[in-house]
Protein backbone atom coordinates (compact mmCIF):
# COMPACT_ATOMS: atom_id res chain seq x y z
CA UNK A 1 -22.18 -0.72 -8.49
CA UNK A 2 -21.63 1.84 -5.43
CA UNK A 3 -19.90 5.22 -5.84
CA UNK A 4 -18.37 6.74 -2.93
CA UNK A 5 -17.74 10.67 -2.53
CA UNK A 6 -20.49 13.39 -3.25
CA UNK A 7 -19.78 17.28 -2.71
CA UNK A 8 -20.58 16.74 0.64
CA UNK A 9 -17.61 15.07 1.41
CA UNK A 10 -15.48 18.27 0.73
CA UNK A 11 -18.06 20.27 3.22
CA UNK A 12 -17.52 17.29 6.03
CA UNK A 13 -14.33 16.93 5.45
CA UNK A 14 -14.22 13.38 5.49
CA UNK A 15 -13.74 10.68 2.99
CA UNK A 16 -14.87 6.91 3.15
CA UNK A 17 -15.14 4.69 -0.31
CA UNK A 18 -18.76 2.75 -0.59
CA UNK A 19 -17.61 0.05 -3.05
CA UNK A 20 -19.64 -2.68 -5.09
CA UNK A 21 -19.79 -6.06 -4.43
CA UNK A 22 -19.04 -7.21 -7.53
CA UNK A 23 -15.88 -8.87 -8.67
CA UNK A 24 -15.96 -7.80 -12.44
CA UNK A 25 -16.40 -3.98 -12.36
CA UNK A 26 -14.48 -1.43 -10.96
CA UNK A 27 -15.36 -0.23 -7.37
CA UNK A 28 -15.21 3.45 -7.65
CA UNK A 29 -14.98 6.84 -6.04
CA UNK A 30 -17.69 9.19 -7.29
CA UNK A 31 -18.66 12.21 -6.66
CA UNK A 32 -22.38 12.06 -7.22
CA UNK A 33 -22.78 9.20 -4.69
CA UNK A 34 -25.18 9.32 -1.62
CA UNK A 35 -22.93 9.46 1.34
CA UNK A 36 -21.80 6.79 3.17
CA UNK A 37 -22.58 6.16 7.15
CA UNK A 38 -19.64 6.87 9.36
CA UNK A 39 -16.79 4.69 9.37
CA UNK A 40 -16.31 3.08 12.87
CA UNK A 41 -13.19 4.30 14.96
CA UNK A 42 -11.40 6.05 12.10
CA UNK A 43 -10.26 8.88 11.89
CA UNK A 44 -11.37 12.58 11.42
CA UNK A 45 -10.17 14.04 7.95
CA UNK A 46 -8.81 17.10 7.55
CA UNK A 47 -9.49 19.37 4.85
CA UNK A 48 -8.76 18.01 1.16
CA UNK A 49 -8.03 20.68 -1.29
CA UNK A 50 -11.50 21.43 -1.93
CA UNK A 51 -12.73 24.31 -4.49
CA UNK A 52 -11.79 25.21 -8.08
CA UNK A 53 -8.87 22.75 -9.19
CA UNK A 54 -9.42 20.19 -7.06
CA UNK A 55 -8.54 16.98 -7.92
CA UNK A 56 -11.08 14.87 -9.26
CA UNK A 57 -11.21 11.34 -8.19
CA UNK A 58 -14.75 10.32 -9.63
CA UNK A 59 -14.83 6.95 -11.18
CA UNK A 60 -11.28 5.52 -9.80
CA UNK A 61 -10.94 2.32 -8.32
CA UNK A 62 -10.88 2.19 -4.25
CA UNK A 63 -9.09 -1.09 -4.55
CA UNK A 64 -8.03 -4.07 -7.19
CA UNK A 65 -7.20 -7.36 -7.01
CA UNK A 66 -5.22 -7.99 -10.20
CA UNK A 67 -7.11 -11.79 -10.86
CA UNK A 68 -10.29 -9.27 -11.36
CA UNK A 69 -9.07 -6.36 -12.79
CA UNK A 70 -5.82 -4.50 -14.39
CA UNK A 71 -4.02 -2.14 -12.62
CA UNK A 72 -2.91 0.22 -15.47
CA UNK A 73 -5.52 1.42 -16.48
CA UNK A 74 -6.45 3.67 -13.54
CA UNK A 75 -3.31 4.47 -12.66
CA UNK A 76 -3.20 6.25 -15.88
CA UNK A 77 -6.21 7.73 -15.31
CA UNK A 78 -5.35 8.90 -12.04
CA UNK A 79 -2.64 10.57 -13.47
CA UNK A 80 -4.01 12.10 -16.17
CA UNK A 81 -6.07 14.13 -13.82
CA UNK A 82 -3.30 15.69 -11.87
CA UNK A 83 -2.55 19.12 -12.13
CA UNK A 84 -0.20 20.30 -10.30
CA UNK A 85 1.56 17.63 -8.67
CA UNK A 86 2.57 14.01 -9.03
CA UNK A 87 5.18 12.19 -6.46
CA UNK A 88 5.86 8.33 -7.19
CA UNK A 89 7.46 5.80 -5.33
CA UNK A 90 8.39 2.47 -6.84
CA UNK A 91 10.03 -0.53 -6.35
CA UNK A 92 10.14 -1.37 -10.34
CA UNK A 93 8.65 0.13 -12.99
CA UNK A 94 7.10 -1.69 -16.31
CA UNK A 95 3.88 -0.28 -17.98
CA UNK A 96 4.71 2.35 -20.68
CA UNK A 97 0.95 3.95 -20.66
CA UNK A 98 1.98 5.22 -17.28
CA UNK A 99 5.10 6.66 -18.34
CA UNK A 100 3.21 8.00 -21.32
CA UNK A 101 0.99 9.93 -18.87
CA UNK A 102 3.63 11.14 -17.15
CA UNK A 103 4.96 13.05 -19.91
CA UNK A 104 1.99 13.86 -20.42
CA UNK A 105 1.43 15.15 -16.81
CA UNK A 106 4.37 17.18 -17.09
CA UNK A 107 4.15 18.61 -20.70
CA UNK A 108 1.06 20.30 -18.93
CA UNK A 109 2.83 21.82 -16.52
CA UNK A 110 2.90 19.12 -13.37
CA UNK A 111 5.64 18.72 -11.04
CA UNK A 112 6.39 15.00 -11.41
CA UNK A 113 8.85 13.66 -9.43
CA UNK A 114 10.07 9.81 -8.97
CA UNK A 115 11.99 8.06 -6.71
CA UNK A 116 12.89 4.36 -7.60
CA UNK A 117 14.89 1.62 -5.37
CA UNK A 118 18.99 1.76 -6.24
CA UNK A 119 19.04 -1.56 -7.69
CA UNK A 120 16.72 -1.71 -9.94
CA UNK A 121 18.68 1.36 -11.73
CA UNK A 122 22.30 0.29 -11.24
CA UNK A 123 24.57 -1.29 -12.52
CA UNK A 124 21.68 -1.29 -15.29
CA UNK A 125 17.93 0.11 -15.27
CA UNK A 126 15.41 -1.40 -17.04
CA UNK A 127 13.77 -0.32 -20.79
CA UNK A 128 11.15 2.00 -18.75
CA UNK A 129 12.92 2.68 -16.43
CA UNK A 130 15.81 4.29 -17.99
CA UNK A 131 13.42 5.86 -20.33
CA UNK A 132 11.65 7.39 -17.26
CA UNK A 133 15.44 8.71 -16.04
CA UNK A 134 16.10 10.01 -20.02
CA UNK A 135 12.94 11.97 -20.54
CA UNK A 136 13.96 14.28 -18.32
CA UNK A 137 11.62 13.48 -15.50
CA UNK A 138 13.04 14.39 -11.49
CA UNK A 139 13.73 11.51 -11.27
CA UNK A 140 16.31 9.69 -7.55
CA UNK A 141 17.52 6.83 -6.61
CA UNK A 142 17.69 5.09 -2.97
CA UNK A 143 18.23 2.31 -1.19
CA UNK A 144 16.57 1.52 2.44
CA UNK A 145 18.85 2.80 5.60
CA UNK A 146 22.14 4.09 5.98
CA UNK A 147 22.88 2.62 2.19
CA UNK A 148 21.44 -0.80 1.90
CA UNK A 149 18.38 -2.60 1.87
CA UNK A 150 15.46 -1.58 -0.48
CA UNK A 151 13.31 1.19 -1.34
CA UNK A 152 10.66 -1.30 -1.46
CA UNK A 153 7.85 1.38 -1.54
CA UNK A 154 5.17 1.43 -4.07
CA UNK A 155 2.83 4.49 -3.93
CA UNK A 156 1.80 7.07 -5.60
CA UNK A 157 0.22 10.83 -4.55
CA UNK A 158 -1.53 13.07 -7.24
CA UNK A 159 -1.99 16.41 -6.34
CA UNK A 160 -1.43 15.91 -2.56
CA UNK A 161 -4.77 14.52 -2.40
CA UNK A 162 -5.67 11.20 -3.35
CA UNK A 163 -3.04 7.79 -2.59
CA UNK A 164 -2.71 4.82 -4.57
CA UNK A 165 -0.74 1.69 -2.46
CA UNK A 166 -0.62 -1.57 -1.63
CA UNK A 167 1.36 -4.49 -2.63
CA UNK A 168 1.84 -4.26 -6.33
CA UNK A 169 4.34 -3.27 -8.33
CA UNK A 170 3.60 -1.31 -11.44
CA UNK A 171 5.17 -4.05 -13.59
CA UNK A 172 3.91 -6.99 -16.10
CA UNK A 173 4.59 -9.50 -13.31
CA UNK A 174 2.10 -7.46 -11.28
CA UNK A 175 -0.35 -6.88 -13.82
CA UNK A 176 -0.60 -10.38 -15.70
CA UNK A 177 1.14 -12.84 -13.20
CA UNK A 178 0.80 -12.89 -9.61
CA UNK A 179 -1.96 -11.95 -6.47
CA UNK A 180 -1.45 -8.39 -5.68
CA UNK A 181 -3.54 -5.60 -4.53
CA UNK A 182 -3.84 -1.88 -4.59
CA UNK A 183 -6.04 0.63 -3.17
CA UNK A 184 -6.66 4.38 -3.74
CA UNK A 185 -7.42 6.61 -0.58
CA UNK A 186 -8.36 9.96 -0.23
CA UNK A 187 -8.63 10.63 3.69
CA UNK A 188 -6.86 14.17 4.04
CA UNK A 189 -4.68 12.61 7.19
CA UNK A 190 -3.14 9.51 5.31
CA UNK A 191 -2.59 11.75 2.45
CA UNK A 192 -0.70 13.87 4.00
CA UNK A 193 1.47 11.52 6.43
CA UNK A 194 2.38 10.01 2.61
CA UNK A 195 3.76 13.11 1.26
CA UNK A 196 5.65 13.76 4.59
CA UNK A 197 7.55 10.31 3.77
CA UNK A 198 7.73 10.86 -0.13
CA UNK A 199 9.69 14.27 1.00
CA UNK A 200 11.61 12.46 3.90
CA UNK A 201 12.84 9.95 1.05
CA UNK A 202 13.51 12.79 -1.51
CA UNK A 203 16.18 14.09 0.73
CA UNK A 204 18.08 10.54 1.08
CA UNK A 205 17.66 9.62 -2.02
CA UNK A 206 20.26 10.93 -4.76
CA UNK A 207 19.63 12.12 -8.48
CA UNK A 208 19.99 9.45 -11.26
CA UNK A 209 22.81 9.19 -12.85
CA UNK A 210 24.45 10.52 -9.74
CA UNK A 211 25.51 7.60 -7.29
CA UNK A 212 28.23 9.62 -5.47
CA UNK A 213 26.07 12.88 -5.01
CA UNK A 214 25.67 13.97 -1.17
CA UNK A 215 22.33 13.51 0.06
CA UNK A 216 20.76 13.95 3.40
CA UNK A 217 21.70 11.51 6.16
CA UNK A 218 19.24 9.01 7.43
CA UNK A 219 16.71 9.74 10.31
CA UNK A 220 13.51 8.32 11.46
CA UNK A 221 10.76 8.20 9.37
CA UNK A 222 7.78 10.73 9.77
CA UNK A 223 5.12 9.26 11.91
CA UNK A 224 1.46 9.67 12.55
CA UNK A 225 0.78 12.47 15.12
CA UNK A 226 -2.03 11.23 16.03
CA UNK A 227 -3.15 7.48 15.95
CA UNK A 228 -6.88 6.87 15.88
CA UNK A 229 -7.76 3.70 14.73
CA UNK A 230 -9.49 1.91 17.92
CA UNK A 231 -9.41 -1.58 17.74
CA UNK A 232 -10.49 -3.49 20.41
CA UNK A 233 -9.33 -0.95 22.62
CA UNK A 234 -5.89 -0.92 20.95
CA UNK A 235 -5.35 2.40 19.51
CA UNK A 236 -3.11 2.06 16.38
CA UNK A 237 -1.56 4.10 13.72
CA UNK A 238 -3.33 5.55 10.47
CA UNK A 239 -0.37 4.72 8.67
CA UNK A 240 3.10 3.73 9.42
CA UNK A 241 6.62 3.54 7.66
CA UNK A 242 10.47 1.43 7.77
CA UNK A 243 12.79 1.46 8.59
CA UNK A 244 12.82 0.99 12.17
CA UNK A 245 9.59 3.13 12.98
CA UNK A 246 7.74 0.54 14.71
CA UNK A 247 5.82 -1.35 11.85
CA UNK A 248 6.02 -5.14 13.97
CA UNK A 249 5.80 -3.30 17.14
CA UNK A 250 2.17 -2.13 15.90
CA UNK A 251 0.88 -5.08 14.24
CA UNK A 252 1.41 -7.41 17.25
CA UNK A 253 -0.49 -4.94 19.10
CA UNK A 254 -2.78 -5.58 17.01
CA UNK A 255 -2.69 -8.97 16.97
CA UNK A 256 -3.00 -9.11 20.60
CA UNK A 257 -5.90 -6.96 20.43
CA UNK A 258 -7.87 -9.45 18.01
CA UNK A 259 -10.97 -11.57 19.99
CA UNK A 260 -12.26 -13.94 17.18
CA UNK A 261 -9.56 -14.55 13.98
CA UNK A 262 -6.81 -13.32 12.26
CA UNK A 263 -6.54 -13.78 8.49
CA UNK A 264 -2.82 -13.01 7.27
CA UNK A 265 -1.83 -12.97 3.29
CA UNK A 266 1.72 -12.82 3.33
CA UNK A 267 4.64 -13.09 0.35
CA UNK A 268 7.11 -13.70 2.65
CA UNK A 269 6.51 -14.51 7.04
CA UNK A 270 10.12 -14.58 8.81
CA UNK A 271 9.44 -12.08 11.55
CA UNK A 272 9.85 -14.15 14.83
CA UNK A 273 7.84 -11.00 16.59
CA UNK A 274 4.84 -11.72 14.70
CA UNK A 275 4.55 -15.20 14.83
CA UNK A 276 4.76 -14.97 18.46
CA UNK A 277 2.30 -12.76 18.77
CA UNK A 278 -0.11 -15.18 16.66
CA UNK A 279 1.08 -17.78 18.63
CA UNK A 280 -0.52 -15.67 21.80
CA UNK A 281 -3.29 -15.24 19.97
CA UNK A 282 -4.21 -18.79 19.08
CA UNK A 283 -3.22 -19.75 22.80
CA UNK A 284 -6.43 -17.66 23.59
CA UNK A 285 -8.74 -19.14 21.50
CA UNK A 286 -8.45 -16.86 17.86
CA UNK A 287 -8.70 -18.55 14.83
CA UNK A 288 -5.69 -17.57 13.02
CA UNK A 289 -5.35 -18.53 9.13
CA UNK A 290 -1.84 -17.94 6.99
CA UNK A 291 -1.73 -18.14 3.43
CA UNK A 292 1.84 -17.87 2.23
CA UNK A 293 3.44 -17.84 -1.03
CA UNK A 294 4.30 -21.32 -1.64
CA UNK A 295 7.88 -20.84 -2.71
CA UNK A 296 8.87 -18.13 0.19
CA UNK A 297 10.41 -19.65 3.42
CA UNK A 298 8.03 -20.03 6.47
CA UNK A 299 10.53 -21.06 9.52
CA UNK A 300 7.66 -21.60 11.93
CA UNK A 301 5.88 -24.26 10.24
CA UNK A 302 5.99 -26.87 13.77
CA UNK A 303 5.04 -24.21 16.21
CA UNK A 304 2.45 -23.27 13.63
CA UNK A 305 1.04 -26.91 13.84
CA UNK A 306 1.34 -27.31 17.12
CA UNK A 307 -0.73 -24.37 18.29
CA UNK A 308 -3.95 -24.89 15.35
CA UNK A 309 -2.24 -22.20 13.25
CA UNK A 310 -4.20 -23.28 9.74
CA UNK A 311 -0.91 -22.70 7.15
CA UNK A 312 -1.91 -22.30 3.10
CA UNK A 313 0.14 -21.95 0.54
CA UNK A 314 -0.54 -20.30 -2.94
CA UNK A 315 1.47 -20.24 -6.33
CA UNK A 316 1.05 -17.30 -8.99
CA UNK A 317 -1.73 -17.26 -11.29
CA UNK A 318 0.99 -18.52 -13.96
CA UNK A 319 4.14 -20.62 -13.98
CA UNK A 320 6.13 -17.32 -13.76
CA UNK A 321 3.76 -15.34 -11.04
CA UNK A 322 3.43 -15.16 -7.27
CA UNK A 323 1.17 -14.62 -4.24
CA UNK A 324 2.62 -11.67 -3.77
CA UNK A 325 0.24 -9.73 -1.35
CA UNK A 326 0.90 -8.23 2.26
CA UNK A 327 -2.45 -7.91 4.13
CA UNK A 328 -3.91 -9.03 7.20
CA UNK A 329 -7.72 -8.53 8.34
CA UNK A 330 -8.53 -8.69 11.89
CA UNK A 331 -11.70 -10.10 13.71
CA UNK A 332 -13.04 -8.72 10.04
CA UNK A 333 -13.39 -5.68 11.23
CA UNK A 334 -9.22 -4.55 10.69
CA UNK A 335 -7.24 -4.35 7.13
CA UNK A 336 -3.65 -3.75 7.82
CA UNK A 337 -1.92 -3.33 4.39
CA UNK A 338 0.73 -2.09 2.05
CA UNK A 339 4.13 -2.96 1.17
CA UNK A 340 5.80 -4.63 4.39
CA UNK A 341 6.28 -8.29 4.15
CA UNK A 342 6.70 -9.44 7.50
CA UNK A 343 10.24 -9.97 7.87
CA UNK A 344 13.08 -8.43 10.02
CA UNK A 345 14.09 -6.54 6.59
CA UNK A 346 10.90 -5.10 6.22
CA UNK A 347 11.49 -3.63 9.79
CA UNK A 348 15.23 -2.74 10.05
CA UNK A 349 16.35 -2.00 6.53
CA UNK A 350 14.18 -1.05 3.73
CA UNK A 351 11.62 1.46 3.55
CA UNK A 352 8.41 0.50 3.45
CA UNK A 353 4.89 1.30 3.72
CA UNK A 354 1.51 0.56 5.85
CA UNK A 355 -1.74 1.70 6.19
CA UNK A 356 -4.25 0.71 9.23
CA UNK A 357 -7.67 1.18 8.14
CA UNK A 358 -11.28 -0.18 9.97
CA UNK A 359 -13.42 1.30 6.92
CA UNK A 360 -15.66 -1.68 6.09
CA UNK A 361 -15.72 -1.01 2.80
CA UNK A 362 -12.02 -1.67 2.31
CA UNK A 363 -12.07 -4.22 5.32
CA UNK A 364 -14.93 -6.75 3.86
CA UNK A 365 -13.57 -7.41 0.32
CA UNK A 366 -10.25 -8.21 1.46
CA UNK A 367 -11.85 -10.46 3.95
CA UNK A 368 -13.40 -11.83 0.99
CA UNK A 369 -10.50 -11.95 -1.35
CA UNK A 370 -8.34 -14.00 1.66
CA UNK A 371 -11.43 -16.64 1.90
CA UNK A 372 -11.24 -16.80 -2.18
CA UNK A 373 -7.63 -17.23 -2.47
CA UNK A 374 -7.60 -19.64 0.43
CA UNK A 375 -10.18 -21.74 -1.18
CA UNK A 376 -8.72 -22.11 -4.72
């Protein structure tokens, strides 16, 4: 197993997971690891909080796929470490051990504050849920813009330095059921672009309990100042958000930068944008690949065919789960990844998350996990 963060990544001011190769154990940010080379094309970091009371993220996952590993676990641990502050973002909410930590969080003395999608509280919240909205907890309520849609995020920031995101839900269906993925970060920039949207949703969103209760009108999400991932020449975001914020606009740039293959997981593919930008790409020669939920409509299925478009389709691990992931990996040397399904929702109406990253060592195991998944 590889560690990734030693004390010199406070002093350089950059942080890059090294991650094992192995699908059984953990891949893990440490900070007694040698560190890593540069990451190609990303991004400078700016300064974490650094110094007595940082946050220590030593020994947590830098990504999961939940056929190798369980997703509660860390997430409790990750929360267990925070000290000052914890903001959470979810589209549902099912494991009790992290609601148990966040009591625990805030008997301590953290700010915990959580922000959960409108209906999945009214006209009745779930068991944790609720019992997230009784404890006490800040806890708000929203739907995606101007009052419908989702708030289909599902992220979570722990002392304004370290991110967990990525497709899954912290539910059993997540957990035990489906294909999902998650991934911790700690780059100072992403970080920070996160808690600029937790706060932008904070203000739209109102208090549970309170469905009538004034809250701030909608606006455009906050947006990266300054996008630095070079790929192919195509200079992209660090991270992007929905609604209407230029999510599609961005990933068929870069699609239309990609020179060899595009690998796409996708729960759900109804985004006419997209598909003609993969159509564009296969016209040049890239080797695009789909692998779709089997059960989720695909509308594109003949113009798929007829331009070598290679369409799979995958079922949940159990009768009950599904492939529920939103990733795509570019020429393998791009992961694009988070919440957004890509779908005309996705982009007009609910909020929604995505982060562009050319790290390798979060671009060459989801690589890997497509080819698995695609195989089985």
């Amino acid at each position: 197993m590889k560690n990734i963060f030693n004390s010199l990544v406070l002093l350089l001011l950059t942080v890059f997971p090294v991650l094992s190769h192995g699908s059984a154990a953990l891949r893990t940010l440490n900070s007694a690891s040698p560190l890593p080379a540069p990451v190609p094309a990303a991004s400078p970091a700016s300064p974490l909080n650094s110094g007595k009371g940082a946050y220590d993220w030593s020994g947590l996952p830098a990504y999961i796929f939940t056929e190798e590993e369980r997703v509660s676990p860390p997430l409790v641990k990750a929360i267990d470490r925070t000290k000052a502050t914890l903001d959470v973002a979810l589209y549902n909410l099912q494991f009790e051990d992290t609601i148990q930590a966040m009591l625990r969080a805030r008997a301590r003395g953290v700010k915990v504050r959580m922000i959960f999608d409108y209906d999945h509280v009214y006209p009745k919240a779930g068991k944790e849920i609720q019992e997230v909205i009784d404890s006490g907890i800040e806890t708000r309520v929203m739907k995606g813009r101007a009052g419908s849609g989702s708030m289909h995020c599902k992220y979570a920031i722990f002392d304004g330095t370290a991110l967990e995101t990525g497709s899954a839900n912290w539910s059993t269906l997540a957990e035990q059921s489906s294909y999902e993925n998650l991934m911790f970060v700690a780059d100072g920039n992403i970080v920070r672009g996160y808690a600029a949207d937790y706060e932008w949703m904070w203000q739209q969103a109102k208090p549970a309990g309170q469905p009538e209760a004034a809250a701030a009108k909608p606006t455009a999400p906050p947006a990266d100042p300054k996008p630095s991932v070079n790929f192919n020449g195509a200079v992209l975001p660090n991270y992007i958000f929905s609604p209407r914020a230029g999510t599609t606009a961005a990933m068929a740039k870069a699609i239309d930068a990609a020179r060899a293959e595009v690998d796409v997981a996708m729960f759900s593919f109804t985004s006419r944008p997209l598909m003609d930008a993969l159509n564009r790409a296969a016209g040049r020669g890239v080797k695009v690949k789909l692998l779709l939920y089997v059960k989720s409509a695909f509308p594109f299925k003949e113009e798929a065919k007829r331009n070598n478009i290679v369409v799979r389709y995958k079922a949940g691990r159990t009768e009950f789960g599904i492939m529920h992931n939103k990733f795509a990996v570019l020429d393998n040397a791009l992961l694009i990844n988070g919440s957004f399904n890509w779908s005309a929702t996705a982009e007009d109406i609910n909020t929604e998350n995505t982060i562009f990253t050319m790290a390798p060592e979060y671009v060459k195991p989801y690589k890997a996990e497509f080819e698995k998944l695609s195989a089985n």
